[in-house]
N, C-alpha and C. Protein backbone atom coordinates (compact mmCIF):
# COMPACT_ATOMS: atom_id res chain seq x y z
N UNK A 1 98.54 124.19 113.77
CA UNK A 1 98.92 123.89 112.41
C UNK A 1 97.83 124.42 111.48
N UNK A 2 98.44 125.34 110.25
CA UNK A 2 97.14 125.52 109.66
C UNK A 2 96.51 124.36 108.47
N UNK A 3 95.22 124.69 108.41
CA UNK A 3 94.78 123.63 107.78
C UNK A 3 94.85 123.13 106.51
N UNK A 4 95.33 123.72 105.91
CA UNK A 4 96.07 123.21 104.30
C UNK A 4 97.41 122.89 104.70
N UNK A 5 98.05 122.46 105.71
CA UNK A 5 99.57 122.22 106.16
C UNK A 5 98.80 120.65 106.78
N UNK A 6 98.07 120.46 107.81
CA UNK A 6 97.32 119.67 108.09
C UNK A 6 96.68 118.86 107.38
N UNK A 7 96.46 118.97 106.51
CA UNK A 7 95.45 118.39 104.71
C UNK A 7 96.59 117.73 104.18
N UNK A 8 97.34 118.18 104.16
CA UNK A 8 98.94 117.57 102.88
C UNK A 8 99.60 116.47 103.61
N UNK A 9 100.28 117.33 104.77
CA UNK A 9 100.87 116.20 106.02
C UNK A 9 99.52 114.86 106.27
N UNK A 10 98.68 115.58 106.65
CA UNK A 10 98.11 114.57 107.37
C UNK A 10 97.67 113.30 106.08
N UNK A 11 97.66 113.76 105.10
CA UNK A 11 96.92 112.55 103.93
C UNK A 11 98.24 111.68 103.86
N UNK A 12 99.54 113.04 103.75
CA UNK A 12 100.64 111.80 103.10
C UNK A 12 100.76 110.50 104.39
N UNK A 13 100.49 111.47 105.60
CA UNK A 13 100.84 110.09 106.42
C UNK A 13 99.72 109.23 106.62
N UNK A 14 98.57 109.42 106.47
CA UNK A 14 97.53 108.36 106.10
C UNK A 14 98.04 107.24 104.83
N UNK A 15 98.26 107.71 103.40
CA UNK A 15 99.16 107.04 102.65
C UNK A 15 100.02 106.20 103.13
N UNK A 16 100.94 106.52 103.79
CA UNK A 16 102.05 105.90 104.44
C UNK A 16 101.79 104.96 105.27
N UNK A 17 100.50 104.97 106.01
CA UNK A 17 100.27 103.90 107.16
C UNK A 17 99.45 103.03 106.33
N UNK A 18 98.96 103.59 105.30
CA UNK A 18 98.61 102.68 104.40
C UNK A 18 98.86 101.62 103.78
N UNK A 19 100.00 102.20 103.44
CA UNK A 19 100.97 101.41 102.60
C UNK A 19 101.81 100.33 103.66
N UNK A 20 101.81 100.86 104.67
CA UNK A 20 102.87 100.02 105.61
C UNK A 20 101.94 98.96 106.54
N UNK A 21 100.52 99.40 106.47
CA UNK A 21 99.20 98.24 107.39
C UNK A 21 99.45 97.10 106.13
N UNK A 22 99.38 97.57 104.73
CA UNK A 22 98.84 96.18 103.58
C UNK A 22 100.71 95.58 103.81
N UNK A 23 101.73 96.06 104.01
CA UNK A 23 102.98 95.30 103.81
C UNK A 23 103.13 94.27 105.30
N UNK A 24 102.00 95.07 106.67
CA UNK A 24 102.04 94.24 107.84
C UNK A 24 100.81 93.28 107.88
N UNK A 25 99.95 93.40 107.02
CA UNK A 25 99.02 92.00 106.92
C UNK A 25 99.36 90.91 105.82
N UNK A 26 100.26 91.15 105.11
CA UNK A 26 100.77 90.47 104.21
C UNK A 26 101.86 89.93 105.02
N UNK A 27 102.47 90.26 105.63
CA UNK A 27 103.91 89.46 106.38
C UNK A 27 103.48 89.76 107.81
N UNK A 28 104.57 90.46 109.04
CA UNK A 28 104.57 90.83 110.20
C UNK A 28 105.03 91.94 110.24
N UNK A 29 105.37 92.80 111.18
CA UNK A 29 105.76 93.82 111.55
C UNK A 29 107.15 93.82 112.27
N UNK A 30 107.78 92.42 112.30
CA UNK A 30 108.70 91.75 112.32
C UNK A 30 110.09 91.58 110.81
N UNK A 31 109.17 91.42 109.52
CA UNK A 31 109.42 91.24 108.48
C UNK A 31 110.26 92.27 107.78
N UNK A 32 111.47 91.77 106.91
CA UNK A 32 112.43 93.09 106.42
C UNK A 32 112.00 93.64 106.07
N UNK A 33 110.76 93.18 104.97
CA UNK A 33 109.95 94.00 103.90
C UNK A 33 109.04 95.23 104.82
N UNK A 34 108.79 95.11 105.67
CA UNK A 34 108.08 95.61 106.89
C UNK A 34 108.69 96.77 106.92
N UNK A 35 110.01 96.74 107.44
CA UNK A 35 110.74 97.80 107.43
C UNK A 35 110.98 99.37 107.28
N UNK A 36 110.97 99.36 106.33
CA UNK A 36 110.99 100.25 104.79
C UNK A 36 109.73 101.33 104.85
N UNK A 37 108.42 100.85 104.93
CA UNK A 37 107.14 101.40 104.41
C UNK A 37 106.81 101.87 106.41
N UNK A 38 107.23 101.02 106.85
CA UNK A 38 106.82 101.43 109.13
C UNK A 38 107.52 102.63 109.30
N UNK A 39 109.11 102.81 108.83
CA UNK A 39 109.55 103.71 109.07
C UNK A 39 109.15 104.39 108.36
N UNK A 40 108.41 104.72 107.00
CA UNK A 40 108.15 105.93 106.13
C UNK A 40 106.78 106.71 106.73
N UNK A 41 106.12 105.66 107.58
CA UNK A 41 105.01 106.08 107.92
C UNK A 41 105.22 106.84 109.32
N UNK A 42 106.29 105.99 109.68
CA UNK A 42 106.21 106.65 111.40
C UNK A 42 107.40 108.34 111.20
N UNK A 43 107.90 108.25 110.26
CA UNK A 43 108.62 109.81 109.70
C UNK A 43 108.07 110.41 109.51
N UNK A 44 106.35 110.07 108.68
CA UNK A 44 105.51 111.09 108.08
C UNK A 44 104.70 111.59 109.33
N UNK A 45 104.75 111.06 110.47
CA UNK A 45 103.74 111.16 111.61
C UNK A 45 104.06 112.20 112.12
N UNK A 46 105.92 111.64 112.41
CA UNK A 46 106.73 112.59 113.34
C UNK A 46 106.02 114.70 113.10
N UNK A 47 106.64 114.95 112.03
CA UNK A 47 105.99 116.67 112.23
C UNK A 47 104.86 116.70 112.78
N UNK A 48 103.82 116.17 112.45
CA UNK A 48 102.16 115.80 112.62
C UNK A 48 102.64 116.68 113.91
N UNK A 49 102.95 115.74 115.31
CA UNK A 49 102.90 115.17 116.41
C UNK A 49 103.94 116.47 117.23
N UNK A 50 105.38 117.06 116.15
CA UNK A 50 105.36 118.11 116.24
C UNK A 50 104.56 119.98 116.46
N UNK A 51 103.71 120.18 116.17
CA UNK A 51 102.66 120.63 115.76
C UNK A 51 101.88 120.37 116.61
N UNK A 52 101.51 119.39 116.60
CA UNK A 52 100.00 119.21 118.11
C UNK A 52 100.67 117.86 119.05
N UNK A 53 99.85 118.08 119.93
CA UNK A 53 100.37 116.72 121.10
C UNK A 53 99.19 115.79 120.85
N UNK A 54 98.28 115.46 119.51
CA UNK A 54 98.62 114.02 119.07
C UNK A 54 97.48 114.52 118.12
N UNK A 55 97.37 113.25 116.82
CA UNK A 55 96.81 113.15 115.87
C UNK A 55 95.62 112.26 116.03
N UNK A 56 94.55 112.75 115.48
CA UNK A 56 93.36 111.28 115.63
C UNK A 56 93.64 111.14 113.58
N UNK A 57 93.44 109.80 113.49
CA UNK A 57 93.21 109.93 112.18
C UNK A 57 92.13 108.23 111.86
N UNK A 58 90.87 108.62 111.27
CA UNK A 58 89.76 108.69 111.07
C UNK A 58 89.31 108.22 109.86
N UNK A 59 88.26 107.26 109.83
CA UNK A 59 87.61 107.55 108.78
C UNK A 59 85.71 108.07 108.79
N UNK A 60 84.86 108.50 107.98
CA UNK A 60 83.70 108.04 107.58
C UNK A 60 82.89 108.54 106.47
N UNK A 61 82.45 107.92 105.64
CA UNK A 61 82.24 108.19 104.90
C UNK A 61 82.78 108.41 103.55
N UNK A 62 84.20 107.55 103.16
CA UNK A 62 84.95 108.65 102.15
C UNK A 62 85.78 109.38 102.35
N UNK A 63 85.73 109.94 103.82
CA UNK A 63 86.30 111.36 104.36
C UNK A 63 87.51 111.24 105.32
N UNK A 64 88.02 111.26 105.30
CA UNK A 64 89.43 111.07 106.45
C UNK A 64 89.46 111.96 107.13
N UNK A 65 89.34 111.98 108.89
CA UNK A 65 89.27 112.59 109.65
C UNK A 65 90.51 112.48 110.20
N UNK A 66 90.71 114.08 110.28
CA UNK A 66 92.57 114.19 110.75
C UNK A 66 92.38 115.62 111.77
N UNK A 67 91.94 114.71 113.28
CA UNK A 67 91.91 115.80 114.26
C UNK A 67 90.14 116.14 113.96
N UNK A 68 90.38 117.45 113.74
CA UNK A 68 88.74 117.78 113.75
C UNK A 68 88.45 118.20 112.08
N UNK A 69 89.21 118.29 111.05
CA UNK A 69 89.54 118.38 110.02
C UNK A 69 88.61 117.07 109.15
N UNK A 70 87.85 117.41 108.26
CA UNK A 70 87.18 116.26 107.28
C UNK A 70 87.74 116.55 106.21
N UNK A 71 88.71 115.50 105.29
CA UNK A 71 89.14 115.93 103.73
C UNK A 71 88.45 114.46 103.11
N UNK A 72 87.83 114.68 101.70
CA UNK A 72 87.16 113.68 101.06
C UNK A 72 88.47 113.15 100.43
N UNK A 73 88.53 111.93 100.37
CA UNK A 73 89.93 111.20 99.70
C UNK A 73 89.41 109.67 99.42
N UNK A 74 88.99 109.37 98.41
CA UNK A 74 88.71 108.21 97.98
C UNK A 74 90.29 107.25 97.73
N UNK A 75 91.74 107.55 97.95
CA UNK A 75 92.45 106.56 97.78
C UNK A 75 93.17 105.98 99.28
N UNK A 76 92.45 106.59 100.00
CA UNK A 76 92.37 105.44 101.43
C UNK A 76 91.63 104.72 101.87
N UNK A 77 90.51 104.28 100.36
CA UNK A 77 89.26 103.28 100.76
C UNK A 77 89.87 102.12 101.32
N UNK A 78 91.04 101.55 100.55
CA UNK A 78 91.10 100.08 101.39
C UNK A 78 91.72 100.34 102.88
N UNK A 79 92.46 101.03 103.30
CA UNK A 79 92.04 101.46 104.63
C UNK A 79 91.39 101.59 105.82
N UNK A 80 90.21 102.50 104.83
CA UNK A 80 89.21 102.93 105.40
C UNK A 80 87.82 101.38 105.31
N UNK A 81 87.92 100.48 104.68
CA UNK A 81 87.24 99.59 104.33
C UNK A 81 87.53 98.52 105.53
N UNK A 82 89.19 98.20 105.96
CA UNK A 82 89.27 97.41 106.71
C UNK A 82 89.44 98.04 108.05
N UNK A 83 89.57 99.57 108.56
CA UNK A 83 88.97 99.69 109.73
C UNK A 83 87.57 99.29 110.07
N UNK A 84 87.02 99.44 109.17
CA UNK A 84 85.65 99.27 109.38
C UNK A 84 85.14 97.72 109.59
N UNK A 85 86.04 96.93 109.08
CA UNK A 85 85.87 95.30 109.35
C UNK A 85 86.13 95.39 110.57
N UNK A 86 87.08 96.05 111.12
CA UNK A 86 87.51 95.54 112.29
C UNK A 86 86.67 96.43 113.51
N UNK A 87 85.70 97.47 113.23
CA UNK A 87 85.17 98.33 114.06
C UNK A 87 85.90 99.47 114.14
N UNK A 88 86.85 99.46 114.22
CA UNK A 88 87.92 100.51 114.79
C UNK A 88 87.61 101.84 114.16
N UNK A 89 86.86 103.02 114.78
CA UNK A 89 86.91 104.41 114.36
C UNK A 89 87.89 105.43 113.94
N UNK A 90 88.73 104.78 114.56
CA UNK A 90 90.35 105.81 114.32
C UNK A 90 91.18 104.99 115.75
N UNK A 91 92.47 105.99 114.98
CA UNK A 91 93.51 105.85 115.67
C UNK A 91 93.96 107.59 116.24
N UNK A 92 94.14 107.62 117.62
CA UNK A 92 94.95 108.47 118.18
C UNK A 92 96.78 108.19 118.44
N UNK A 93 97.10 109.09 117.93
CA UNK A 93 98.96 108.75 117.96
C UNK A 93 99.29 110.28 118.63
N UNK A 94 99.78 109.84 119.90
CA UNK A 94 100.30 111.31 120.94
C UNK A 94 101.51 110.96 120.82
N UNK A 95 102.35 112.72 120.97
CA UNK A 95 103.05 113.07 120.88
C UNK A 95 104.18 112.44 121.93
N UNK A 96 105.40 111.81 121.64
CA UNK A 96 106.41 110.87 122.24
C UNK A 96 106.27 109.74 121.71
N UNK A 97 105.35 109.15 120.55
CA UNK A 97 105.19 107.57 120.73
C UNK A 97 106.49 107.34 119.93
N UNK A 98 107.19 106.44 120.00
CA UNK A 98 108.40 105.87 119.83
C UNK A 98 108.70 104.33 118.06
N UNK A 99 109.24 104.39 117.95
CA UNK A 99 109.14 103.89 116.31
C UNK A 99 108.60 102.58 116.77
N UNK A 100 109.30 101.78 117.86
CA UNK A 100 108.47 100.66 118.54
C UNK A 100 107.24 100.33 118.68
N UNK A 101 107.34 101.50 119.50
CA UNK A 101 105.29 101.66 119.52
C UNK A 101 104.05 101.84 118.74
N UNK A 102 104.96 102.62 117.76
CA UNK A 102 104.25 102.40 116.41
C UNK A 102 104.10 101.67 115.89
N UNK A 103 105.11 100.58 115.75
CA UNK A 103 105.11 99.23 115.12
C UNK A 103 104.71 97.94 115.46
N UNK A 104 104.14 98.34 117.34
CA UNK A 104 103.64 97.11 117.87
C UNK A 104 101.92 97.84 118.13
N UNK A 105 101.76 99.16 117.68
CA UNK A 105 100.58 99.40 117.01
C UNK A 105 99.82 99.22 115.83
N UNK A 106 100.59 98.97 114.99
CA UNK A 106 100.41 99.01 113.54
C UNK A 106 100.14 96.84 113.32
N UNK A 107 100.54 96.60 114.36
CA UNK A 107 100.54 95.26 114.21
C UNK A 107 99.30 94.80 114.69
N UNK A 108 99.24 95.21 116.06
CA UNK A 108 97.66 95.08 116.39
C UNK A 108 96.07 95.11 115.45
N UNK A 109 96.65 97.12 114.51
CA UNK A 109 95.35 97.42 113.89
C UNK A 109 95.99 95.94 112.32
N UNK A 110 96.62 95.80 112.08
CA UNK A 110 96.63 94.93 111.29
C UNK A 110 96.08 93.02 111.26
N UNK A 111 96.18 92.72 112.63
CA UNK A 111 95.23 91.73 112.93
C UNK A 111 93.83 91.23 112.28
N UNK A 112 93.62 90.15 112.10
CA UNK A 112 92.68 89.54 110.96
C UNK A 112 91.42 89.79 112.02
N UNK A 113 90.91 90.60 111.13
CA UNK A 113 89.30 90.77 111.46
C UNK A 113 88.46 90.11 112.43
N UNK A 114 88.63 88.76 112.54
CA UNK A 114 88.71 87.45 112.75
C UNK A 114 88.84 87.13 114.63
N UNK A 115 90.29 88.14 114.27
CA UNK A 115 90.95 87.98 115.67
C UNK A 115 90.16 89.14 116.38
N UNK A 116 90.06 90.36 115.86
CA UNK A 116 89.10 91.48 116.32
C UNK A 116 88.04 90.96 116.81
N UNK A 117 87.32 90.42 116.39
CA UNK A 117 86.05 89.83 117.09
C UNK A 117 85.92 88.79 118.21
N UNK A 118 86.93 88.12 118.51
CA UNK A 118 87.36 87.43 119.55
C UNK A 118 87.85 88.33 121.08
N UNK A 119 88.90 89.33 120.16
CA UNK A 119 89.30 90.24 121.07
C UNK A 119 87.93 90.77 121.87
N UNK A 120 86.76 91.60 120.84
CA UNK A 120 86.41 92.51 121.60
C UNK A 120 85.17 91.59 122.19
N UNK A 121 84.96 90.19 122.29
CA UNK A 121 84.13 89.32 122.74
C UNK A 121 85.22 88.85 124.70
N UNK A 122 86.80 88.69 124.74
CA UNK A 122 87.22 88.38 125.48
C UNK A 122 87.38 89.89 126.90
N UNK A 123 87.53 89.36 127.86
CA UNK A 123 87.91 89.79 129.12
C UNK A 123 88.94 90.83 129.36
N UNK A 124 89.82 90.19 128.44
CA UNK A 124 90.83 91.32 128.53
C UNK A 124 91.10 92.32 127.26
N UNK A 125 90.24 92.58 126.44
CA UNK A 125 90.52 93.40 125.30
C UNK A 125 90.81 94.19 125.48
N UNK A 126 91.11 95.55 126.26
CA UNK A 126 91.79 96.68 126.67
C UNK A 126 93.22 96.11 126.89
N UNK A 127 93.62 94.91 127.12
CA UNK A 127 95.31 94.92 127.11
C UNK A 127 95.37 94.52 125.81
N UNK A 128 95.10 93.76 125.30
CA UNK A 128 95.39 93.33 123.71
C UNK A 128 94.90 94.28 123.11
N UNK A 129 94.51 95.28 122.97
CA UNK A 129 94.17 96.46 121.94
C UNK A 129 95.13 97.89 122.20
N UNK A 130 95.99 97.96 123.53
CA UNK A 130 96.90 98.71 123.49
C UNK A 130 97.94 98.96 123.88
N UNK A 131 98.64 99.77 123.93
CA UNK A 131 99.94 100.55 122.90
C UNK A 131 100.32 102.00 123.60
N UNK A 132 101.04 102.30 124.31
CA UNK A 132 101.01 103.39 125.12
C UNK A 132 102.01 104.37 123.91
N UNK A 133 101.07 105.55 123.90
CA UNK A 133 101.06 106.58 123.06
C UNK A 133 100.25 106.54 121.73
N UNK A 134 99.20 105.54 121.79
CA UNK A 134 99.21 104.85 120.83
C UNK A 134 97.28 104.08 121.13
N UNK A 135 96.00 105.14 120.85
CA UNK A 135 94.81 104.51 121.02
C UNK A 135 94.49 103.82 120.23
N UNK A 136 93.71 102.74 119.93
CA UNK A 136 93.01 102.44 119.17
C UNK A 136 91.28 102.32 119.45
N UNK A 137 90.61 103.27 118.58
CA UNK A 137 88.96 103.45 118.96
C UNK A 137 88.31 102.83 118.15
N UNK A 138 87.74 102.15 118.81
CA UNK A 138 86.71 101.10 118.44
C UNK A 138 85.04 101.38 119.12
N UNK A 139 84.40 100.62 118.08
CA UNK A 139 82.81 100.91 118.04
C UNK A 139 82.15 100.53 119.25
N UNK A 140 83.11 99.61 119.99
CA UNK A 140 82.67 99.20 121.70
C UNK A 140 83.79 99.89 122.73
N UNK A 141 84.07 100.80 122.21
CA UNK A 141 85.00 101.79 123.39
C UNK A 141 84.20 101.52 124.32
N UNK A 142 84.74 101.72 125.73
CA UNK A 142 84.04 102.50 126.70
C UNK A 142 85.13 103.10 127.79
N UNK A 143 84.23 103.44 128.68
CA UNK A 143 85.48 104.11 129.44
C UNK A 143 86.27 103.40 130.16
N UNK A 144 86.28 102.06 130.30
CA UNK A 144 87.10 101.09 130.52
C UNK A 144 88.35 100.48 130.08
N UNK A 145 88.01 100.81 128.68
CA UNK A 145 89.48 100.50 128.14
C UNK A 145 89.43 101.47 127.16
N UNK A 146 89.18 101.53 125.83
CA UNK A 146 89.51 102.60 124.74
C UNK A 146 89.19 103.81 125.00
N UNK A 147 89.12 105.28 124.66
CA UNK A 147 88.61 106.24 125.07
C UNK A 147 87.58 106.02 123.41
N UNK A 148 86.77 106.40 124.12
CA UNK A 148 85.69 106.69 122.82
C UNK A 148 85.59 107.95 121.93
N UNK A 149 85.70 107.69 120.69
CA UNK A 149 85.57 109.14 119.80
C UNK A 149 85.20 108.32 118.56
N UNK A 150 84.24 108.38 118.21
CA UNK A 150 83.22 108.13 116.78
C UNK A 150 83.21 109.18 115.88
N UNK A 151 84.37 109.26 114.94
CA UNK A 151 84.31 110.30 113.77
C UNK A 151 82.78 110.07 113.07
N UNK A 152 81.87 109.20 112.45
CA UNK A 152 80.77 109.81 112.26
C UNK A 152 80.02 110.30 113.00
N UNK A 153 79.88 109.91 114.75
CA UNK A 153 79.06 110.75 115.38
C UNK A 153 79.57 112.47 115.18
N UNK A 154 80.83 112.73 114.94
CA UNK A 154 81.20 114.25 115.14
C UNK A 154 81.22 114.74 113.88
N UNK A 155 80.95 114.02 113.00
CA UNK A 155 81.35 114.91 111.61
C UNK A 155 81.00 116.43 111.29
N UNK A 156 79.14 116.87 112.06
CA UNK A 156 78.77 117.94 111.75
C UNK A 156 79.93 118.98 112.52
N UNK A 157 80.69 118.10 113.84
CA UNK A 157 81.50 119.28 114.35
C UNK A 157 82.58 119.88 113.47
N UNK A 158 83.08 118.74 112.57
CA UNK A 158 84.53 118.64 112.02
C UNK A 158 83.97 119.65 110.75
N UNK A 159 85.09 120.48 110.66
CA UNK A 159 85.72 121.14 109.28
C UNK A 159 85.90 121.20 108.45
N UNK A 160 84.86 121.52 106.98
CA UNK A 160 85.26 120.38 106.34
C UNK A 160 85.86 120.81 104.76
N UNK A 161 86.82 120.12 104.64
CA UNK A 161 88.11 120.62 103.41
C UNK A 161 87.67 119.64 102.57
N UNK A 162 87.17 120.01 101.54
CA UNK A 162 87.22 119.49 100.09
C UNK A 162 88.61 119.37 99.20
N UNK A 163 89.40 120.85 99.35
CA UNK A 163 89.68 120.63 98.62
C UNK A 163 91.55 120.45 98.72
């Protein structure tokens, strides 16, 4: 995918999961209102996922990391603010994941901060943190359960689009 096709797609569907994480911490992922904004996000994914066999999407710094791609975007701070409560470096979404899976992903990264810290304190946090097609990377990955990828450790690798 080239990278101004990658920049557009990839922000709107950052937007979109945006919009559809604040409508699943406000209700469930269960919820009608839910609905509406899960499917807009998991449509915007779909080409993504077309295109490559899967998306990381990232934050640090300001910068939204989409794959190996850095674009500066200050209107996914609250986003990017509550991955960071929760540890979580990004999300990987491979190619097949299913509207389900998305939505019993999107429920997980939506979990109260609260519960995150319990999780990654308990025994079994690799089953309660996933979602087949569907990673979630966190600041205590290991090779046990999450696969590890730290968008600020890689940033000097990543690409980086201003504009």
């Amino acid at each position: 995918m080239e990278t101004h096709q990658l920049r557009k797609q990839g922000l709107a569907f950052a937007r979109s999961l945006q919009r559809a994480y604040e409508i699943v911490t406000l209700y469930t992922h269960h919820h009608p209102l839910a609905e509406e904004p899960i499917r807009s996000a998991y449509m915007a994914l779909s080409p993504l996922l077309l295109e490559s066999s899967e998306l990381i999407l990232g934050f640090a710094g300001h910068r939204v990391m989409l794959n190996e791609l850095s674009v500066f975007d200050t209107t996914l701070s609250m986003l990017e603010n509550e991955f960071r409560r929760r540890g979580i470096t990004g999300v990987r979404f491979r190619q097949g994941i299913s509207l389900d899976q998305f939505r019993q992903g999107l429920d997980i990264l939506a979990k109260s901060a609260e519960s995150w810290t319990r999780m990654d304190r308990s025994a079994d946090q690799s089953e309660e943190k996933t979602v087949e097609k569907l990673d979630i990377l966190t600041n205590n990955s290991s090779s046990n359960s999450q696969p590890a990828h730290n968008p600020e450790e890689r940033t000097a690798e990543y690409r980086d689009e201003t504009r």
